[in-house]
PDB file of N, CA and C in Angstrom:
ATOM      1  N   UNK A   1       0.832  -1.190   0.000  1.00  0.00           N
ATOM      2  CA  UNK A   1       0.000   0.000   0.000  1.00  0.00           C
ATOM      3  C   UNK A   1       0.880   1.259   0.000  1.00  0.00           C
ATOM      4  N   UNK A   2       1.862   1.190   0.875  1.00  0.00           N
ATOM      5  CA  UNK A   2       2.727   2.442   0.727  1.00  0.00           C
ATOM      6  C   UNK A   2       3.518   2.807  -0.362  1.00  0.00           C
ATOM      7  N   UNK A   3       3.936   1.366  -1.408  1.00  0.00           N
ATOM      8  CA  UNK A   3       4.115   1.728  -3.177  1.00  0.00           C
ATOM      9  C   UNK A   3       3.110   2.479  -3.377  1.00  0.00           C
ATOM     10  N   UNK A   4       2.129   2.189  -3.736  1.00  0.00           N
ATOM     11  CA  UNK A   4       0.521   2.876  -4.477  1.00  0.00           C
ATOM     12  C   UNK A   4       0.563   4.220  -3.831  1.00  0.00           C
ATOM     13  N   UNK A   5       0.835   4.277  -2.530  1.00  0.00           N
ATOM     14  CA  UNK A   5       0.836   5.840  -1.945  1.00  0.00           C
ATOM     15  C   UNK A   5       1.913   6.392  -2.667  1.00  0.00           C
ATOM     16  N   UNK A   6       3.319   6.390  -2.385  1.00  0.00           N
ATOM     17  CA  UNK A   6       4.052   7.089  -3.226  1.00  0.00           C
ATOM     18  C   UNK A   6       4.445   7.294  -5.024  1.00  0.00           C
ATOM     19  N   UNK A   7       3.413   6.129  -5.568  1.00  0.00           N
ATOM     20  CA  UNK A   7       3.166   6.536  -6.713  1.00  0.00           C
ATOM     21  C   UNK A   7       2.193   7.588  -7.001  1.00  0.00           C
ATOM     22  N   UNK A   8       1.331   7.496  -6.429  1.00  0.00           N
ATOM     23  CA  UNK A   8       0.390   8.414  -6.599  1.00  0.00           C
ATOM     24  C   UNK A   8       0.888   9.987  -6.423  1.00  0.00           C
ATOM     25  N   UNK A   9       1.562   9.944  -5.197  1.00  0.00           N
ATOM     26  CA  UNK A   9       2.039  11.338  -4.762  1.00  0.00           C
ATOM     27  C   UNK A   9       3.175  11.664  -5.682  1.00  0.00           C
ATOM     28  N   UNK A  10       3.494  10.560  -6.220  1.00  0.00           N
ATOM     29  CA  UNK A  10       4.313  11.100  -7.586  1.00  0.00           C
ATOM     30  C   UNK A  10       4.700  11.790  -8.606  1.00  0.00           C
ATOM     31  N   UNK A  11       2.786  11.575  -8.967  1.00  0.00           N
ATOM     32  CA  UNK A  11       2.229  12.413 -10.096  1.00  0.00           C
ATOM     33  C   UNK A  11       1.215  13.413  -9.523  1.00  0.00           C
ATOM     34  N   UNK A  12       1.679  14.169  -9.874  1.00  0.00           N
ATOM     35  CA  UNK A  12       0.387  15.907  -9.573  1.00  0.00           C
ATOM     36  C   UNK A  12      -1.256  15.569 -10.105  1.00  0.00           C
ATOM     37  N   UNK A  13      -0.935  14.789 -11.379  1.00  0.00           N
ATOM     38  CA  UNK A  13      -2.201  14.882 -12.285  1.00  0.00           C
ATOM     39  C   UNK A  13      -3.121  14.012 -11.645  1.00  0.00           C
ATOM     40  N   UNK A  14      -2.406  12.868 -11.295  1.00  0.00           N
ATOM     41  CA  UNK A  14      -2.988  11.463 -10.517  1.00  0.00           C
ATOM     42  C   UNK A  14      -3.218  11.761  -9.478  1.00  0.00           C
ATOM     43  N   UNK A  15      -2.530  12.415  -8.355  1.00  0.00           N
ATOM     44  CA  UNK A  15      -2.916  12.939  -7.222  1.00  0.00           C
ATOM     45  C   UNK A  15      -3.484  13.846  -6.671  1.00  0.00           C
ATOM     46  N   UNK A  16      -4.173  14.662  -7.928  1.00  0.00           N
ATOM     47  CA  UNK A  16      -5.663  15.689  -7.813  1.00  0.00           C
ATOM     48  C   UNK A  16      -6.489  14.541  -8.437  1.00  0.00           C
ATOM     49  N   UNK A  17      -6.733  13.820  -8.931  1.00  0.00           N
ATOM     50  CA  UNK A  17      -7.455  13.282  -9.518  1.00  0.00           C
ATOM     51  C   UNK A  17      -7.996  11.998  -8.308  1.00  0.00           C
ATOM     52  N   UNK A  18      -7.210  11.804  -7.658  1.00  0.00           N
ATOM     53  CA  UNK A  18      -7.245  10.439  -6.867  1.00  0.00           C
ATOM     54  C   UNK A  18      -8.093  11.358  -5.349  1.00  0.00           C
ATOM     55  N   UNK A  19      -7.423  12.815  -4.968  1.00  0.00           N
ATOM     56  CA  UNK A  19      -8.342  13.488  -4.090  1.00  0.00           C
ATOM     57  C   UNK A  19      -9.654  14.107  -4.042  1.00  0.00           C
ATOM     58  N   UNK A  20      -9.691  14.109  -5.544  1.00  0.00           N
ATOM     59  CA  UNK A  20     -11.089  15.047  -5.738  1.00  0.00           C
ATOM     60  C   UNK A  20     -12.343  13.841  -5.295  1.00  0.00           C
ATOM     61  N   UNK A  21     -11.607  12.233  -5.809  1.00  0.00           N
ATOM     62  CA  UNK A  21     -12.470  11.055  -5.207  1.00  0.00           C
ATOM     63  C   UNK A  21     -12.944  10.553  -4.394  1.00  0.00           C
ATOM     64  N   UNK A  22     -11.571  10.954  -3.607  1.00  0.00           N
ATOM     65  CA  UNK A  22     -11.547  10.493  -2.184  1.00  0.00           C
ATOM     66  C   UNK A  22     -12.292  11.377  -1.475  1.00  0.00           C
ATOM     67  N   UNK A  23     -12.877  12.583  -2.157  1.00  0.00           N
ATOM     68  CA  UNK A  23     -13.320  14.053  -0.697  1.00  0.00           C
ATOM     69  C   UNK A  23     -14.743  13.597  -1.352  1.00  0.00           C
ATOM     70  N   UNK A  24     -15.586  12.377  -1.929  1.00  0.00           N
ATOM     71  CA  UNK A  24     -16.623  11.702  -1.689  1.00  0.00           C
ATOM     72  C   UNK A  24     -16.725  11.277  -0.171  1.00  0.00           C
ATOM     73  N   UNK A  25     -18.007  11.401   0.395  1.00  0.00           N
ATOM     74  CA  UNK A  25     -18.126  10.697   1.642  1.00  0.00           C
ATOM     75  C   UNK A  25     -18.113   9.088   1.412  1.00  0.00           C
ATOM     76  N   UNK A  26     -17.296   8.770   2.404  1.00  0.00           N
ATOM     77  CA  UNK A  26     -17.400   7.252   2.234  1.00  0.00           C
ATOM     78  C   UNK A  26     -16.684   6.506   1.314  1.00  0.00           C
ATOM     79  N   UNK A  27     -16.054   6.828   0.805  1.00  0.00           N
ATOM     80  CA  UNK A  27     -15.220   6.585  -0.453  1.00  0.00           C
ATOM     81  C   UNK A  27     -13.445   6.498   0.082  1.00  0.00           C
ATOM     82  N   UNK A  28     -12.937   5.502   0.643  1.00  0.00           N
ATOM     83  CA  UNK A  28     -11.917   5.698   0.657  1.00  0.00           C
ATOM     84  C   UNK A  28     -10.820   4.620  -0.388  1.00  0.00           C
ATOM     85  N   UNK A  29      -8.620   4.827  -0.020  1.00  0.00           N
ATOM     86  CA  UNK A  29      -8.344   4.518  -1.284  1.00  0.00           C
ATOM     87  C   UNK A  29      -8.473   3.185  -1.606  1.00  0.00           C
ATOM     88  N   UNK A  30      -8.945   1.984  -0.866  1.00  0.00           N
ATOM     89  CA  UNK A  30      -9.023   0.937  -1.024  1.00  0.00           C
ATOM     90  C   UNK A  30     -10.410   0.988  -1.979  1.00  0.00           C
ATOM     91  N   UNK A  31     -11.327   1.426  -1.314  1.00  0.00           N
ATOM     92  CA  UNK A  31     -12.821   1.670  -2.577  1.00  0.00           C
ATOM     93  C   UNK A  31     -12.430   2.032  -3.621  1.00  0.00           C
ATOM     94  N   UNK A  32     -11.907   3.039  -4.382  1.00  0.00           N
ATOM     95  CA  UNK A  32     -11.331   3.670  -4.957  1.00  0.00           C
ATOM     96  C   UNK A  32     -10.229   3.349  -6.160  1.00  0.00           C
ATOM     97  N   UNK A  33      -9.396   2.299  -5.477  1.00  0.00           N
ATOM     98  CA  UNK A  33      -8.491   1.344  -6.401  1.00  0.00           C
ATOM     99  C   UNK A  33      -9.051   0.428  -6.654  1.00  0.00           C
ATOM    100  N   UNK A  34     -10.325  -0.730  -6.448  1.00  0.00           N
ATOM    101  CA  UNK A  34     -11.292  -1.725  -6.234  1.00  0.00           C
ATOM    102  C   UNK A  34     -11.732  -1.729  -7.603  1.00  0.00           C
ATOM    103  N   UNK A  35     -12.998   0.120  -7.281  1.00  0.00           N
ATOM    104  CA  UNK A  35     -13.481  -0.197  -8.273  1.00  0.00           C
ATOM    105  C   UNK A  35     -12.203   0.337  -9.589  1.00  0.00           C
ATOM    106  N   UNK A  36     -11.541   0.794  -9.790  1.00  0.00           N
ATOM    107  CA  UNK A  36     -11.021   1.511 -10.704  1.00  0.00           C
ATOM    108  C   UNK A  36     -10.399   0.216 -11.423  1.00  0.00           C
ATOM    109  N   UNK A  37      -9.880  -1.233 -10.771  1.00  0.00           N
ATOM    110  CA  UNK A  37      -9.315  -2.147 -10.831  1.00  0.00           C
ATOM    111  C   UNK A  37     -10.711  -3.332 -11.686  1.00  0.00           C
ATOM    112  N   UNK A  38     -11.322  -2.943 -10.954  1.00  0.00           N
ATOM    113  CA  UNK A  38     -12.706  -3.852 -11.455  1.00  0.00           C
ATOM    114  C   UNK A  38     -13.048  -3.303 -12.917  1.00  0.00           C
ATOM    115  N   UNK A  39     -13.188  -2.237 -12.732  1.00  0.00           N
ATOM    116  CA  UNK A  39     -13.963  -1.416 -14.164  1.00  0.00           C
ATOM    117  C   UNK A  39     -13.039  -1.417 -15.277  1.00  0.00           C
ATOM    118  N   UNK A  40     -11.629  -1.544 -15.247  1.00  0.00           N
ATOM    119  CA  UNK A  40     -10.602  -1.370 -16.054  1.00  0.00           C
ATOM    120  C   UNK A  40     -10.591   0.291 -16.197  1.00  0.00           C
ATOM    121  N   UNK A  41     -10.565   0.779 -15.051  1.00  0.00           N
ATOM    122  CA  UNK A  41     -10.025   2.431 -14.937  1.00  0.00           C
ATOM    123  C   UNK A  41     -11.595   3.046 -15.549  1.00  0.00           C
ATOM    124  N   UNK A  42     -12.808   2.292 -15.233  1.00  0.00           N
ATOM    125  CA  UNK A  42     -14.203   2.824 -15.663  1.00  0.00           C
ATOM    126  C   UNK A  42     -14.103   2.587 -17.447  1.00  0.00           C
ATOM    127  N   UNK A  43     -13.289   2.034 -17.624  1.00  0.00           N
ATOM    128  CA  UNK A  43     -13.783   1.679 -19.061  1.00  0.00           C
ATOM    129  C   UNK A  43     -14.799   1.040 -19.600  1.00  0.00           C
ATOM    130  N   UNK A  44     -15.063   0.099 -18.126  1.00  0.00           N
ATOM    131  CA  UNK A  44     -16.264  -0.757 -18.663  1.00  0.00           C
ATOM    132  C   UNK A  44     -18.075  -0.343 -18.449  1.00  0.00           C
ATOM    133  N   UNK A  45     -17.487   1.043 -17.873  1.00  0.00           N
ATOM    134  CA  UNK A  45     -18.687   2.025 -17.109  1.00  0.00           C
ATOM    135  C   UNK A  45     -19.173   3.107 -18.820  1.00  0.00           C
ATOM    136  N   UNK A  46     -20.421   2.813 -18.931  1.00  0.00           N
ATOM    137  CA  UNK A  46     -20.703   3.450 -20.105  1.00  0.00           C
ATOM    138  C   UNK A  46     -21.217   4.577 -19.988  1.00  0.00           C
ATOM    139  N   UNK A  47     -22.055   4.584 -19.006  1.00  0.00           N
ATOM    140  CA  UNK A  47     -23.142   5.961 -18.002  1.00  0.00           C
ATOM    141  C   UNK A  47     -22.906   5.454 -16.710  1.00  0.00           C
ATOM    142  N   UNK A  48     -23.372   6.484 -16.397  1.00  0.00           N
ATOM    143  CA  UNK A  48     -24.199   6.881 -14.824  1.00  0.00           C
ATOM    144  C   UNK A  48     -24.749   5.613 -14.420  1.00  0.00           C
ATOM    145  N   UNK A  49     -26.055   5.317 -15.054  1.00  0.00           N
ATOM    146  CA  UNK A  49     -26.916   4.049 -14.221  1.00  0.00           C
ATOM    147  C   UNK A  49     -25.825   3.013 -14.274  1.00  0.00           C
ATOM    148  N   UNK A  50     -25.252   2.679 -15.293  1.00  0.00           N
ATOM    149  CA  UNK A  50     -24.083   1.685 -15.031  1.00  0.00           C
ATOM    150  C   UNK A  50     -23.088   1.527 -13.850  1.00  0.00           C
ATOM    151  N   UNK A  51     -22.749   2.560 -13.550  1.00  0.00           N
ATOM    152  CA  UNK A  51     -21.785   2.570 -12.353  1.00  0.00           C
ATOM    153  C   UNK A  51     -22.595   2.807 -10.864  1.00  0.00           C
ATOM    154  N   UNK A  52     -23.992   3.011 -11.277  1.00  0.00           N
ATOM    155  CA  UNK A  52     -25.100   3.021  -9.876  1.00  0.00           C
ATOM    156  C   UNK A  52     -25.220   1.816  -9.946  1.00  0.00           C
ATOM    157  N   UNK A  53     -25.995   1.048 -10.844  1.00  0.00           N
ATOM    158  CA  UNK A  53     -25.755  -0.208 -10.476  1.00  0.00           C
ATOM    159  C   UNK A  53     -24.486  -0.888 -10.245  1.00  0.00           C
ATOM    160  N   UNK A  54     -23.430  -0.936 -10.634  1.00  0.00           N
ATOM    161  CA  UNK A  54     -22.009  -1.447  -9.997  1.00  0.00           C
ATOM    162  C   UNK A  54     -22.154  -1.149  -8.856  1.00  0.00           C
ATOM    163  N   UNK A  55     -22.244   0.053  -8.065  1.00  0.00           N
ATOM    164  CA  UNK A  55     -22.286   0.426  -6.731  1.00  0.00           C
ATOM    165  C   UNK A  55     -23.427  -0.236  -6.405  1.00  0.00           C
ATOM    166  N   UNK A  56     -24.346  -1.158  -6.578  1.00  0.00           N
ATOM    167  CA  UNK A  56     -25.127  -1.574  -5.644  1.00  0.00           C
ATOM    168  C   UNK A  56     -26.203  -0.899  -5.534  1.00  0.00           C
ATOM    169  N   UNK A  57     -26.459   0.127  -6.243  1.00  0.00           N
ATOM    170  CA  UNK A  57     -27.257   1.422  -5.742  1.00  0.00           C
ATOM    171  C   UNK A  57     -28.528   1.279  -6.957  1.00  0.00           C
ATOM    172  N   UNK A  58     -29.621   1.724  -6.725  1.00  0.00           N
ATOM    173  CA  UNK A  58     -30.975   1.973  -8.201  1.00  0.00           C
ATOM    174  C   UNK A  58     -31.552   3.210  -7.429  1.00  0.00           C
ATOM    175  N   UNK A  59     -31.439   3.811  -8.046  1.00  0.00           N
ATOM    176  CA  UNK A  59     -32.107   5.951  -8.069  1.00  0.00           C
ATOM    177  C   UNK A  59     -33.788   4.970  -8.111  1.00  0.00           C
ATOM    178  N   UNK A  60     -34.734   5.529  -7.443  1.00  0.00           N
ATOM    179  CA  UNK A  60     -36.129   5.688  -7.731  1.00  0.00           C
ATOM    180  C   UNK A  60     -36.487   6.755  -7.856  1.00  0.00           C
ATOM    181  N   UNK A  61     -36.803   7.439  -9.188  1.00  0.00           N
ATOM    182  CA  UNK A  61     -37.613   8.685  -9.205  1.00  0.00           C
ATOM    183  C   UNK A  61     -39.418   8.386  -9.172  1.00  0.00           C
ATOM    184  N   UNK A  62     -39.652   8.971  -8.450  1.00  0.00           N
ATOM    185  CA  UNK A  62     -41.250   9.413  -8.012  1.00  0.00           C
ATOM    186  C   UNK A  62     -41.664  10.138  -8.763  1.00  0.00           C
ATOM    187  N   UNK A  63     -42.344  10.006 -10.298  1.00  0.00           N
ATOM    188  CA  UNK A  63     -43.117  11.354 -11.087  1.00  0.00           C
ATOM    189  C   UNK A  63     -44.069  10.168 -11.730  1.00  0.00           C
ATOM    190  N   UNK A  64     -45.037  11.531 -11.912  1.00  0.00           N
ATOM    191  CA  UNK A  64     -45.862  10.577 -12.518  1.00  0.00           C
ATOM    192  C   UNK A  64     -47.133  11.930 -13.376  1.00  0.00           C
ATOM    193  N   UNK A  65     -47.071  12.499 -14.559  1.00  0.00           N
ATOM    194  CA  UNK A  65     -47.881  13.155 -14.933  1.00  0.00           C
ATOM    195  C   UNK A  65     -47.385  14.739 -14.572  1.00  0.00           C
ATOM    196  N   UNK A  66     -48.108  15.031 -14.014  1.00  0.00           N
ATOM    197  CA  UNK A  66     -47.434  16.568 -13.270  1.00  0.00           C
ATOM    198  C   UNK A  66     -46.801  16.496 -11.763  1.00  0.00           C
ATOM    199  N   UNK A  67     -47.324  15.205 -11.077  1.00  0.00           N
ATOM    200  CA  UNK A  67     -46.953  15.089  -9.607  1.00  0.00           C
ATOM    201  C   UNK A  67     -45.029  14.686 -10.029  1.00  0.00           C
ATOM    202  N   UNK A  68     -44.798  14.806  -9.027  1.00  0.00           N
ATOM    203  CA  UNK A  68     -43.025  14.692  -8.546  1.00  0.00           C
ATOM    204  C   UNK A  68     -42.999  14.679  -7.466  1.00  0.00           C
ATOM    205  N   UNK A  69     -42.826  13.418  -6.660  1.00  0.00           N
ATOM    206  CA  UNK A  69     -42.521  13.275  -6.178  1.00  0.00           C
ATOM    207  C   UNK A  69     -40.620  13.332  -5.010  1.00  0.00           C
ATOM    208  N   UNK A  70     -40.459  12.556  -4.129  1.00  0.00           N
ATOM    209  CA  UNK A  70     -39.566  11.939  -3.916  1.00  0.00           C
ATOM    210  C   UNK A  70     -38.247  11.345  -4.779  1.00  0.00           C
ATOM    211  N   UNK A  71     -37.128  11.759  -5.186  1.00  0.00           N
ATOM    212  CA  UNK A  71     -36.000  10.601  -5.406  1.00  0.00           C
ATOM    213  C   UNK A  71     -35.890  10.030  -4.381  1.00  0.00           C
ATOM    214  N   UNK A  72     -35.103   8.896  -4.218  1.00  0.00           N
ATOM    215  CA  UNK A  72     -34.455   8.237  -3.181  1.00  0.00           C
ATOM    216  C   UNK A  72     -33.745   6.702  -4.099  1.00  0.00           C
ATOM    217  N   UNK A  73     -32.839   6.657  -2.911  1.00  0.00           N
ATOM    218  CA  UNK A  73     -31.847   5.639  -3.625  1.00  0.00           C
ATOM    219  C   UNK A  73     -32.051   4.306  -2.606  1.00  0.00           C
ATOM    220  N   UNK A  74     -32.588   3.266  -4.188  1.00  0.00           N
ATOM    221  CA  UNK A  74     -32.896   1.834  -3.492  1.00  0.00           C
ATOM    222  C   UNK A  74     -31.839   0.960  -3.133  1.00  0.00           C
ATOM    223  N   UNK A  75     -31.938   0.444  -1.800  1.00  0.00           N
ATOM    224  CA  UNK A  75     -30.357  -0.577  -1.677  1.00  0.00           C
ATOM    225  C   UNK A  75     -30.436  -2.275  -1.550  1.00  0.00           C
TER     226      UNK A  75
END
């Protein structure tokens, strides 16, 4: 882990890029290298709902006609 740390701090570009991630709540660098490792660096992430579902996560939007409801996120 302390390779991966000092690579990172290596590069300027990689290491704004790796903080702007990490200052997600809940998101730390083990999450972070996981999925980036899983996805092939999000290559395999096409949209949004794609990587909500990877995360486990489904958005419910509440509309229906003129009503609007509620979002909330199903787990």
């Amino acid at each position: 882990m302390e390779q991966i740390k000092k690579l990172i701090k290596s590069d300027n570009e990689l290491n704004e890029r790796i903080n702007t991630v990490l200052s997600i709540k809940g998101v730390g660098l083990i999450t972070l290298l996981t999925t980036v490792a899983e996805t092939n660096g999000f290559a395999l992430i096409k949209n949004k709902n794609q990587l909500t579902s990877y995360a486990g996560y489904d958005i419910i939007h509440d509309q229906s006609g003129t009503h609007t409801g509620k979002t909330r996120i199903l787990i």
